[in-house]
C-alpha atoms as a PDB file:
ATOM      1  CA  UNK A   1      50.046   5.225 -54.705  1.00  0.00           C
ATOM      2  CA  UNK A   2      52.525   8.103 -53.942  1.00  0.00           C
ATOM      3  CA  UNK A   3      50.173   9.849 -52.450  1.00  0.00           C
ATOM      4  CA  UNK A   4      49.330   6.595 -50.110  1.00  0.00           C
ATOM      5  CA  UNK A   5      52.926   5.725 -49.727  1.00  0.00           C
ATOM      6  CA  UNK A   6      55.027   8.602 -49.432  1.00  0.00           C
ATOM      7  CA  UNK A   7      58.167   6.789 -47.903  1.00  0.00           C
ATOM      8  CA  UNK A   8      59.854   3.824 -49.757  1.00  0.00           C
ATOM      9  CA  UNK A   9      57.297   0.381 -48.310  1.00  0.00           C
ATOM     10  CA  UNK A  10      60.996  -1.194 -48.779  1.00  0.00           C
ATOM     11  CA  UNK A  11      64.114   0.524 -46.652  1.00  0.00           C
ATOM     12  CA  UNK A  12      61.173   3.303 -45.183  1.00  0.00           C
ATOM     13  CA  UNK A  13      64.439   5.635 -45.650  1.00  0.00           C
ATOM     14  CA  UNK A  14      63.944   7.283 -48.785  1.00  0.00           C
ATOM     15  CA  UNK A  15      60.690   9.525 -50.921  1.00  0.00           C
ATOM     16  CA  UNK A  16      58.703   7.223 -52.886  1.00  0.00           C
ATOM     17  CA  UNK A  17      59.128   8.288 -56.356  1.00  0.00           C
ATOM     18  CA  UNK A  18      58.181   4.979 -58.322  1.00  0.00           C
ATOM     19  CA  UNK A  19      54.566   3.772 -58.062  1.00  0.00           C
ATOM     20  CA  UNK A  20      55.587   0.040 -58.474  1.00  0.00           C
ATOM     21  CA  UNK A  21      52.608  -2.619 -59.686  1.00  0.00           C
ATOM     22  CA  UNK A  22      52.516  -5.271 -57.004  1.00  0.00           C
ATOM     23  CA  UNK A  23      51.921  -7.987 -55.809  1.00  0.00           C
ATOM     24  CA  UNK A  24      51.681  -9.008 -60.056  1.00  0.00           C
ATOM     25  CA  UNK A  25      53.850  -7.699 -62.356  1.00  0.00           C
ATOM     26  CA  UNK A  26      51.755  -5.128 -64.897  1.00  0.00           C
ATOM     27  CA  UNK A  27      52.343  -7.433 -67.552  1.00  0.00           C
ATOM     28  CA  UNK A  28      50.536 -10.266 -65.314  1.00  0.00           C
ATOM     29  CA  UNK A  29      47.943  -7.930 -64.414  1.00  0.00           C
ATOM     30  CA  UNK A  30      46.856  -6.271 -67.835  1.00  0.00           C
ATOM     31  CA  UNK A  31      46.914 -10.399 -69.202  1.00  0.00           C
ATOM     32  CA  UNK A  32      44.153 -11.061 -66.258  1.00  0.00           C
ATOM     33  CA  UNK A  33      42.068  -8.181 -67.369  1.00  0.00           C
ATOM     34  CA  UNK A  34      42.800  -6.419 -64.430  1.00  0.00           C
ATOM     35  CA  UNK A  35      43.057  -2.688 -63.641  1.00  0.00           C
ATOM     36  CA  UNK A  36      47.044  -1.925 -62.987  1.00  0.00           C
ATOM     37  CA  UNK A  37      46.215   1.398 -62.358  1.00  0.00           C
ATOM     38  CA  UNK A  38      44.372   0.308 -59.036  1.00  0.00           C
ATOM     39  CA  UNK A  39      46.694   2.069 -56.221  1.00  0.00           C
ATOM     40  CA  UNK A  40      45.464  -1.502 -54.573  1.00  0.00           C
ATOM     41  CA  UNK A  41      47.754  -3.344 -56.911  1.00  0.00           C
ATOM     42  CA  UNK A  42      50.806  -0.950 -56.328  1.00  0.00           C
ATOM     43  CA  UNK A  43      53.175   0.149 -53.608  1.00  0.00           C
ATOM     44  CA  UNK A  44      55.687   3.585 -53.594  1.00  0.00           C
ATOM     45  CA  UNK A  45      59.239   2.801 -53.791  1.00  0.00           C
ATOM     46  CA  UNK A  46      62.293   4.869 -53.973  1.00  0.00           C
ATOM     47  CA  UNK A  47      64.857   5.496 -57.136  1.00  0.00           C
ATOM     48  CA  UNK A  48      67.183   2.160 -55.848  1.00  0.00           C
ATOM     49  CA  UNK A  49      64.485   0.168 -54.580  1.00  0.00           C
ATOM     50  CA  UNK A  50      62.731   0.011 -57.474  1.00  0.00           C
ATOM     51  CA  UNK A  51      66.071  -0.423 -59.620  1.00  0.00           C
ATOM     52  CA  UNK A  52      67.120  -3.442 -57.809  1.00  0.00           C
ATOM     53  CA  UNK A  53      63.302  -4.581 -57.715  1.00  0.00           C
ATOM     54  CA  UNK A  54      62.991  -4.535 -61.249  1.00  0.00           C
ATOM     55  CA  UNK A  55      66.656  -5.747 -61.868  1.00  0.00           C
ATOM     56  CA  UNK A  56      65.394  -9.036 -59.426  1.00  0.00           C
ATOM     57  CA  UNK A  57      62.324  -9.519 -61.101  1.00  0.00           C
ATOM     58  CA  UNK A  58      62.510  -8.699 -64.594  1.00  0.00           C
ATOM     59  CA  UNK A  59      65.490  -9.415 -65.900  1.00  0.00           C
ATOM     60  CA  UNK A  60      66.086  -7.192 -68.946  1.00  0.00           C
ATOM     61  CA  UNK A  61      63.854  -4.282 -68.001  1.00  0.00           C
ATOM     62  CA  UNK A  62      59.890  -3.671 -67.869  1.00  0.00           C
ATOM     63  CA  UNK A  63      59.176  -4.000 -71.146  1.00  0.00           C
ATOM     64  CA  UNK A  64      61.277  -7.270 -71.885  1.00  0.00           C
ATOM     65  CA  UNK A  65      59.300  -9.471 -73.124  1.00  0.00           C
ATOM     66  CA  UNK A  66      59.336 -13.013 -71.828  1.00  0.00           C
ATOM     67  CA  UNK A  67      59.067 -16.548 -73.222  1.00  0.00           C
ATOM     68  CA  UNK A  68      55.315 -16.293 -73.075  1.00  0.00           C
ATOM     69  CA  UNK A  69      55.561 -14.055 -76.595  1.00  0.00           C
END
């Protein structure tokens, strides 16, 4: 994905440094039996993009588990 998406897909200011799993959360993908490695499910973001990504999304962190567990 970083190699795809070399600027932030977000502000399009900064380097992509995070390979971020989109559209589905990893957690949503590996529970679909889906490959979250595939750069199709991904998109680059920078260092504060991906902060307040994950901060809007997932509450808690990445590996917070949800209700679901």
């Amino acid at each position: 994905m970083l190699e795809r998406d070399t600027v932030c897909v977000l502000c399009h200011k900064a380097p992509a440094v995070h390979a971020d799993h989109w559209p589905l959360p990893k957690r949503e993908l590996v529970a679909r039996g889906l490959d979250d490695n595939d750069p199709r499910r991904g998109r680059g973001l920078c260092a504060s993009c991906h902060s307040t990504e994950t901060a809007r999304h997932q509450p808690g962190g990445w590996n917070r588990r949800g209700p679901e567990y």
